[in-house]
N, C-alpha and C. Protein backbone atom coordinates (compact mmCIF):
# COMPACT_ATOMS: atom_id res chain seq x y z
N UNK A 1 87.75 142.41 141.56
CA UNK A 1 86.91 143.58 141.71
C UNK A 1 85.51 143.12 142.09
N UNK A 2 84.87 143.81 143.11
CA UNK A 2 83.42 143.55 143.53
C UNK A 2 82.76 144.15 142.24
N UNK A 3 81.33 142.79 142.09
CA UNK A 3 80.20 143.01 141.47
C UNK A 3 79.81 144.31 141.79
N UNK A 4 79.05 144.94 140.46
CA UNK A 4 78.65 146.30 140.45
C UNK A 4 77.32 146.20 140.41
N UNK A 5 76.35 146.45 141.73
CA UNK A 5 75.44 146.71 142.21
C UNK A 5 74.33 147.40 141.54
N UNK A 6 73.33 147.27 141.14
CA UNK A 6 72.17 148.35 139.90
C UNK A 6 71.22 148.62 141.13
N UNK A 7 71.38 150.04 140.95
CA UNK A 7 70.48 150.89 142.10
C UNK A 7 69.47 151.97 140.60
N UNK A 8 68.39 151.57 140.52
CA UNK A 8 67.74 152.17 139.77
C UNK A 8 67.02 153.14 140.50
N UNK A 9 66.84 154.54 139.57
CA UNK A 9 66.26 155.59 141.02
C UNK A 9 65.29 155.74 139.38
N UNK A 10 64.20 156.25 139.29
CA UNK A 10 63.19 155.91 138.31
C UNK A 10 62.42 157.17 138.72
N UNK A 11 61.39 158.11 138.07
CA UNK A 11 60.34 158.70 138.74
C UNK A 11 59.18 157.83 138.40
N UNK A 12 57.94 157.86 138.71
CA UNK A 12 56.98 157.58 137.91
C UNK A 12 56.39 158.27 136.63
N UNK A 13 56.50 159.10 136.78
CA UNK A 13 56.01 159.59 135.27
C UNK A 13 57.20 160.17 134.52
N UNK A 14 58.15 159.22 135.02
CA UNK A 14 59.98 159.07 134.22
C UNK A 14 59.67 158.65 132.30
N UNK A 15 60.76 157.97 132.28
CA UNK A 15 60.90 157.09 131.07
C UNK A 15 60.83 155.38 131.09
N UNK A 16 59.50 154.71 131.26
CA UNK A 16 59.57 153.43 131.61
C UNK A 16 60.40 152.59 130.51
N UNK A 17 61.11 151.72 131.32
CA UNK A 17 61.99 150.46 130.35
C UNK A 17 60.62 150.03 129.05
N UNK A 18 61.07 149.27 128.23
CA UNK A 18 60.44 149.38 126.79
C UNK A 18 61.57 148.10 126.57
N UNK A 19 60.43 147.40 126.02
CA UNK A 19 60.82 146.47 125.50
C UNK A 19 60.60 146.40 123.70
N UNK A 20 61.06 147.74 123.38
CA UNK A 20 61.00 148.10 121.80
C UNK A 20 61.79 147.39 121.01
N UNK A 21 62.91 147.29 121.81
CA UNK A 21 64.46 146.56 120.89
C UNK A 21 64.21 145.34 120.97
N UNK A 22 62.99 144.35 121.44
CA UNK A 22 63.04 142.92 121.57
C UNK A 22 62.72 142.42 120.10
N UNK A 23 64.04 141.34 119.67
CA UNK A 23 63.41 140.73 118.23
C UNK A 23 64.34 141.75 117.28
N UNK A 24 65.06 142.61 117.72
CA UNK A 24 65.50 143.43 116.60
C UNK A 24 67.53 143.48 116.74
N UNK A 25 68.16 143.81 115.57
CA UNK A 25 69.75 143.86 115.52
C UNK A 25 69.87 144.88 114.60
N UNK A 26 71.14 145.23 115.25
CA UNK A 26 71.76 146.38 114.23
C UNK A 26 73.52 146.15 114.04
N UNK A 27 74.08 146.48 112.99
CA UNK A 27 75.84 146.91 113.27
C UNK A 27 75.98 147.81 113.02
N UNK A 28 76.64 148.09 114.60
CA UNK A 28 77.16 149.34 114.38
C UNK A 28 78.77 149.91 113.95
N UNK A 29 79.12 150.47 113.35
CA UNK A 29 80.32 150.78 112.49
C UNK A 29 80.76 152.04 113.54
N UNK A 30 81.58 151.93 114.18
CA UNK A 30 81.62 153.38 115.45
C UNK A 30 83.21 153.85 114.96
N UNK A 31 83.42 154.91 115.13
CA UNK A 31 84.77 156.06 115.00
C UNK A 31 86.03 155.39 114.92
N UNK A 32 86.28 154.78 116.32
CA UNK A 32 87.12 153.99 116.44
C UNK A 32 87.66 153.05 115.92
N UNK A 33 86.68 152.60 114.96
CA UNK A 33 87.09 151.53 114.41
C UNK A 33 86.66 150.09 114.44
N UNK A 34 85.85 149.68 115.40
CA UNK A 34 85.01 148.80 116.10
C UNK A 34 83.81 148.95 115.45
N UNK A 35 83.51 147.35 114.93
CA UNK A 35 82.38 147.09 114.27
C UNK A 35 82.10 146.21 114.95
N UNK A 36 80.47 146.25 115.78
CA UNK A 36 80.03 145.36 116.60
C UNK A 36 78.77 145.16 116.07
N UNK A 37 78.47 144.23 116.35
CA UNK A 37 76.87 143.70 116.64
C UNK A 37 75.11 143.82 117.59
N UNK A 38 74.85 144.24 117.53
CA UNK A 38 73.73 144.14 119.27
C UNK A 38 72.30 143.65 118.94
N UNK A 39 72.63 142.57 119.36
CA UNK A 39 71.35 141.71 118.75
C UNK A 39 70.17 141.40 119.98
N UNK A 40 69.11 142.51 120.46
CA UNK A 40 68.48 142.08 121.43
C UNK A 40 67.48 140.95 121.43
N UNK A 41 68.07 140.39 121.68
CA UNK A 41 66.97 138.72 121.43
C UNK A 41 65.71 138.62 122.13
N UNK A 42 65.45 139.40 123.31
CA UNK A 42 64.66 139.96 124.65
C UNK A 42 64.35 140.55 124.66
N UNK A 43 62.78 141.33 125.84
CA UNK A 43 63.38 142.58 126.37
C UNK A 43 64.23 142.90 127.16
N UNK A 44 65.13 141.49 127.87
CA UNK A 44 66.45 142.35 128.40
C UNK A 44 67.50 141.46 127.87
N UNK A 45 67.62 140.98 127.05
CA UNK A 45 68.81 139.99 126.76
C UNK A 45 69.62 140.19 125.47
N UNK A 46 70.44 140.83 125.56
CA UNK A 46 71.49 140.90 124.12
C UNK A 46 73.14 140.52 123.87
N UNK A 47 72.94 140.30 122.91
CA UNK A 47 74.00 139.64 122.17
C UNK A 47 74.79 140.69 121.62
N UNK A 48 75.96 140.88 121.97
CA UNK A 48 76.90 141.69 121.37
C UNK A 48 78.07 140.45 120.58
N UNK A 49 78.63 141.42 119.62
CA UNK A 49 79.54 140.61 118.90
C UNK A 49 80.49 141.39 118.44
N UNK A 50 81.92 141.61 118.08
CA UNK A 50 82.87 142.11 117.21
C UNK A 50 83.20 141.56 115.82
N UNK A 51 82.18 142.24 115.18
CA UNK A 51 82.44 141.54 113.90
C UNK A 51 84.01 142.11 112.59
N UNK A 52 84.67 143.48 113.30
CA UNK A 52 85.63 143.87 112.21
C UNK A 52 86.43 145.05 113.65
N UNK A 53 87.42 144.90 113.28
CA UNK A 53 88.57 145.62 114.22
C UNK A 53 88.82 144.82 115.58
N UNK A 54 89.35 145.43 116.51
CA UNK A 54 90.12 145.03 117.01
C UNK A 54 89.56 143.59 118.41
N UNK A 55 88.33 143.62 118.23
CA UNK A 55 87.27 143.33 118.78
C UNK A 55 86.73 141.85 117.86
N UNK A 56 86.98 141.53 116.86
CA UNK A 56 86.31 141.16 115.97
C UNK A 56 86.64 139.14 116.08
N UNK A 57 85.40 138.81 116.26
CA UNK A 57 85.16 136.97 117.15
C UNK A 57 84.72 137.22 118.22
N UNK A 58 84.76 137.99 118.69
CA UNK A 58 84.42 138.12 120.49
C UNK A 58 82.74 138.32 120.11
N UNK A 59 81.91 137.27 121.46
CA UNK A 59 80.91 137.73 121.40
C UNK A 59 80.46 137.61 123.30
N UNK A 60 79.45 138.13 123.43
CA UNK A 60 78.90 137.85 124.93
C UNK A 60 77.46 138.45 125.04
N UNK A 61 77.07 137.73 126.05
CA UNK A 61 75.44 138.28 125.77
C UNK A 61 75.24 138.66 127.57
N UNK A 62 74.42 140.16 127.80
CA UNK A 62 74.31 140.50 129.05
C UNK A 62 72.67 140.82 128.79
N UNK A 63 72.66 141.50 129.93
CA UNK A 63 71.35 141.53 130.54
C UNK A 63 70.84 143.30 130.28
N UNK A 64 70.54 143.61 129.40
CA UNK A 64 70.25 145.38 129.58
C UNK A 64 69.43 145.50 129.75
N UNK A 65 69.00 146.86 129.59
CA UNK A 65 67.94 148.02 129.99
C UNK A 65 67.11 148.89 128.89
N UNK A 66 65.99 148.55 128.72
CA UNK A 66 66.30 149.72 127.29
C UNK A 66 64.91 151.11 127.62
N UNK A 67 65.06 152.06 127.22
CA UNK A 67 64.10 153.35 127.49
C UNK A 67 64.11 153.87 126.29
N UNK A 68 62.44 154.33 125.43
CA UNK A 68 62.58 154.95 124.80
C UNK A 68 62.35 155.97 125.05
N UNK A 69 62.99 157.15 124.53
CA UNK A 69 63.34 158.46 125.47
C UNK A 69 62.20 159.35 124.24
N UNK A 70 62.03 159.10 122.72
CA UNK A 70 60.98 159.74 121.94
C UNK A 70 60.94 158.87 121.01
N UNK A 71 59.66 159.02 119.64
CA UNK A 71 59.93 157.91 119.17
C UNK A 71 61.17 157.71 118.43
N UNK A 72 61.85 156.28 117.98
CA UNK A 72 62.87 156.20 117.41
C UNK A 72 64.43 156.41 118.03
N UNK A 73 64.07 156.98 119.55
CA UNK A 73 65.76 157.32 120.29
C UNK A 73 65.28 156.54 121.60
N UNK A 74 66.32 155.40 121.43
CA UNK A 74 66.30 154.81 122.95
C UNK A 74 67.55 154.55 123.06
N UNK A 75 67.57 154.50 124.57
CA UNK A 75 68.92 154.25 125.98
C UNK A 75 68.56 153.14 125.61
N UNK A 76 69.98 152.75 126.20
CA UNK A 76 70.40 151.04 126.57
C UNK A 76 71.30 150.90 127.53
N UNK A 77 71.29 150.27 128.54
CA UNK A 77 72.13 150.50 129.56
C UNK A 77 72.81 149.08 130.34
N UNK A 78 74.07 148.69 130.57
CA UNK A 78 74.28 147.40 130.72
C UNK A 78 75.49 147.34 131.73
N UNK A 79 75.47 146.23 132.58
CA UNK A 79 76.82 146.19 133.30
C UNK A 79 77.85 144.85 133.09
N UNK A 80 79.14 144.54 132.56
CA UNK A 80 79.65 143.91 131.82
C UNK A 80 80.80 143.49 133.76
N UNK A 81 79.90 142.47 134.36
CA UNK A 81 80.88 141.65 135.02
C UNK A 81 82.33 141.55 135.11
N UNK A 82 82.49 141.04 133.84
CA UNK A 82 83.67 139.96 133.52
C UNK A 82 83.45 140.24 132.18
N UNK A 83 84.40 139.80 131.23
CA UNK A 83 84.40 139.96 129.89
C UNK A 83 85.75 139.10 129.05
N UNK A 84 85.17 138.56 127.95
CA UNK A 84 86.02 137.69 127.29
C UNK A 84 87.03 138.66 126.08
N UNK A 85 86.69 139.90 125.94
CA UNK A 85 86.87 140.57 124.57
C UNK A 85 88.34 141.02 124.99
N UNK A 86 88.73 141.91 124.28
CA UNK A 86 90.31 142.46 123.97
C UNK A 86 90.21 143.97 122.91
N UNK A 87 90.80 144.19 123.64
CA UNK A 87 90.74 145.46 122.73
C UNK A 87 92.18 146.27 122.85
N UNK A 88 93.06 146.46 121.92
CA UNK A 88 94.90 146.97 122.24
C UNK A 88 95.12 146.15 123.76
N UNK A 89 95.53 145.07 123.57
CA UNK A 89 95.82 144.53 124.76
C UNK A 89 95.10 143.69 125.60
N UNK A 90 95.01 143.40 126.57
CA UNK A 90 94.30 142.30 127.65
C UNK A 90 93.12 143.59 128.28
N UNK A 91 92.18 142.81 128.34
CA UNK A 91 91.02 143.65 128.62
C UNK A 91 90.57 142.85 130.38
N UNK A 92 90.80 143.85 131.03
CA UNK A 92 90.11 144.00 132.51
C UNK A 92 88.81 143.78 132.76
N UNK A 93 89.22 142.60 133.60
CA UNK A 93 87.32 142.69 133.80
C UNK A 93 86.89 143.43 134.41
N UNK A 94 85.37 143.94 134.22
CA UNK A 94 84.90 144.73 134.90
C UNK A 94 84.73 145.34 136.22
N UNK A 95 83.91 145.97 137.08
CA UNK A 95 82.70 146.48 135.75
C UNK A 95 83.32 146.96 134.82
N UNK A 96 82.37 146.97 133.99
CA UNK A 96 82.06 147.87 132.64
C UNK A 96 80.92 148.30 132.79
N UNK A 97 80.66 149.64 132.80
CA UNK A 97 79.29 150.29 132.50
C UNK A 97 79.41 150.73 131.02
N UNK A 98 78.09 150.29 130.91
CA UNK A 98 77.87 150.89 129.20
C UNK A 98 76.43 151.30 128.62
N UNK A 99 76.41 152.20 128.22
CA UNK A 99 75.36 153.17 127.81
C UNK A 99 75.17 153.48 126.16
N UNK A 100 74.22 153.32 125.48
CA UNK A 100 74.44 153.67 124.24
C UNK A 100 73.13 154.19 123.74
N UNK A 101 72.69 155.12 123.35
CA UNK A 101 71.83 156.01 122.74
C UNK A 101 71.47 155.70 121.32
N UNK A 102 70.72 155.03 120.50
CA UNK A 102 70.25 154.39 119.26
C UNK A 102 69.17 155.34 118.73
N UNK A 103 69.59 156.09 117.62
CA UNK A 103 68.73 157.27 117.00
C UNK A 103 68.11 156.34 115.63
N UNK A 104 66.92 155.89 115.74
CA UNK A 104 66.80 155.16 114.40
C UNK A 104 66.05 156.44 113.31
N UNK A 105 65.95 157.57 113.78
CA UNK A 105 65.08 158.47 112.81
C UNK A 105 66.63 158.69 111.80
N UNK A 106 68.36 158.95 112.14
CA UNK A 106 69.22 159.09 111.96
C UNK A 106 69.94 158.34 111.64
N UNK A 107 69.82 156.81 111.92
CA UNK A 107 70.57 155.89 111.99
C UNK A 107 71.80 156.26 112.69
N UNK A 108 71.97 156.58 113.82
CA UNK A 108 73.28 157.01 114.65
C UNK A 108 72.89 156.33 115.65
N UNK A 109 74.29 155.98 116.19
CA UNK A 109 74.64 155.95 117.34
C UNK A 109 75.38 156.78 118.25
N UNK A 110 75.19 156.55 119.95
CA UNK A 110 76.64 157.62 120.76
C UNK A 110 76.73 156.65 121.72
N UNK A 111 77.89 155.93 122.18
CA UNK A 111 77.90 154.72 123.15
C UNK A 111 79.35 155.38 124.09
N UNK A 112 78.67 154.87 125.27
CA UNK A 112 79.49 155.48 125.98
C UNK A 112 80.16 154.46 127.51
N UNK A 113 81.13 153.98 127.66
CA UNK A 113 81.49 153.00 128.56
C UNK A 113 82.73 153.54 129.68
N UNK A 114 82.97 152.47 130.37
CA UNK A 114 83.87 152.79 131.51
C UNK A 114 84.34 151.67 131.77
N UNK A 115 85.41 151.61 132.05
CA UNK A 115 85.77 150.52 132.94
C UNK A 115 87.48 150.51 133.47
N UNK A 116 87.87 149.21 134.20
CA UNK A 116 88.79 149.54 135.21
C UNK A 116 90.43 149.35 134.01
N UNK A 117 91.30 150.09 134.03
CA UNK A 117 92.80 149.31 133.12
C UNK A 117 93.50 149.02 134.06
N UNK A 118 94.59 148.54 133.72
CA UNK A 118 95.89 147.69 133.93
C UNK A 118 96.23 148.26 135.05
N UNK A 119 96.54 149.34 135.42
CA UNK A 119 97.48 149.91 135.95
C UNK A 119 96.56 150.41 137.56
N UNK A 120 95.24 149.66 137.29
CA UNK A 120 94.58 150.74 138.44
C UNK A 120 93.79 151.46 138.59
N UNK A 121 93.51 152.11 137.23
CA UNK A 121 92.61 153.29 136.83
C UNK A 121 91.45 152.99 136.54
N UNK A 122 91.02 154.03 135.65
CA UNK A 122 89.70 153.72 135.12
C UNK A 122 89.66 154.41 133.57
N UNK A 123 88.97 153.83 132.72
CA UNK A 123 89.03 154.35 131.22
C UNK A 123 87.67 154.69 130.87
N UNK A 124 87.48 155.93 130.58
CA UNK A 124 86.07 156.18 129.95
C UNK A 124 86.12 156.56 128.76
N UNK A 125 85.09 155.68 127.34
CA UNK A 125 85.31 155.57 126.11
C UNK A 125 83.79 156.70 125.53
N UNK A 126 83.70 157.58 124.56
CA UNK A 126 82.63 158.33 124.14
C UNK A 126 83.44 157.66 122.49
N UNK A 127 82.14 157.33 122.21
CA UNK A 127 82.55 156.92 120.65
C UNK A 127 81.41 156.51 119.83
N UNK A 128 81.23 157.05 118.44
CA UNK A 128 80.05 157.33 117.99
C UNK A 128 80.02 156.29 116.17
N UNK A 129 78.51 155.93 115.85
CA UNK A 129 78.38 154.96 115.41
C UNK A 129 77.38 155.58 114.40
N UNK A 130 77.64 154.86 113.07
CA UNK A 130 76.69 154.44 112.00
C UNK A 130 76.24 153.22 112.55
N UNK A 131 74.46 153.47 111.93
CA UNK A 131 73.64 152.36 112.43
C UNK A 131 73.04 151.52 111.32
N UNK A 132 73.47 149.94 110.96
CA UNK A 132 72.73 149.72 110.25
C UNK A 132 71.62 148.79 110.30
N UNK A 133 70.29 148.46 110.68
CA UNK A 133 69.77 146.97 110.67
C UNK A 133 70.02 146.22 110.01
N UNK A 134 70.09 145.12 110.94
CA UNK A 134 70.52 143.38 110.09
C UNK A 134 69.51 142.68 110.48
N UNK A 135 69.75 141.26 110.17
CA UNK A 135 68.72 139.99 110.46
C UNK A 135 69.54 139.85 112.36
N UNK A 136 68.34 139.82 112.78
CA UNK A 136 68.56 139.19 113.97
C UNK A 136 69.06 137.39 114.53
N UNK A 137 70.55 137.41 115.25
CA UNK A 137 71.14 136.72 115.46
C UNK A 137 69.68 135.29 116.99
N UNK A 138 69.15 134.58 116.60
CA UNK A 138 68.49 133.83 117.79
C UNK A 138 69.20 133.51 118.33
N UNK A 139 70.06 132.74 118.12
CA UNK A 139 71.08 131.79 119.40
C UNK A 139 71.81 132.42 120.19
């Protein structure tokens, strides 16, 4: 599958990227069952991890985006190449687009992804998260 291209269309008096999440981690505990990690080490560099379900050893670190949209609610936005993880089965490499909305006034999450399956298609995941802060992962 061809690399997935980032065409940013922005206004100026939009929502500028924010480097709020740099230095900070959370786990998130989401619906599904998937307990992950997101440890932004940057302002664009994070560490995801599967720490419980089906996901859980897998880690990879990409390149995101982050906007705070008011205080305490920011976007995160990322494109997942290739990917080492698994989830019910052999996991397709990408893309993966992935989007996730971090409410810290709530501690919620709403993460929302895509990407290509087995057969051809395409799978789009909406799946929603307790948020908790942790110690931030450096390495």
């Amino acid at each position: 599958m061809a690399k997935c291209e980032l065409n940013l269309n922005l206004h100026d008096d939009g929502y500028a990227q924010s480097s709020v999440l740099a230095g900070r981690a959370v786990r998130l505990e989401y619906a599904s069952g998937h307990t992950l990690e997101q440890h932004w080490q940057t302002e664009d560099r994070i560490k995801w991890k599967g720490v419980a379900g089906s996901l859980e050893g897998y880690s990879q670190y990409e390149t995101y985006r982050a906007f705070e949209i008011a205080s305490g609610l920011v976007l995160i936005c990322w494109t997942e190449d290739s990917t080492t993880a698994t989830a019910d089965g052999d996991q397709i490499d990408g893309p993966w687009l992935t989007d996730v909305l971090l409410d810290f006034n709530t501690m919620r999450a709403m993460a929302s992804w895509t990407g290509p399956t087995a057969d051809g298609g395409s799978e789009h995941v909406l799946d929603q998260a307790r948020m908790t802060v942790i110690e931030l992962d450096p390495t």
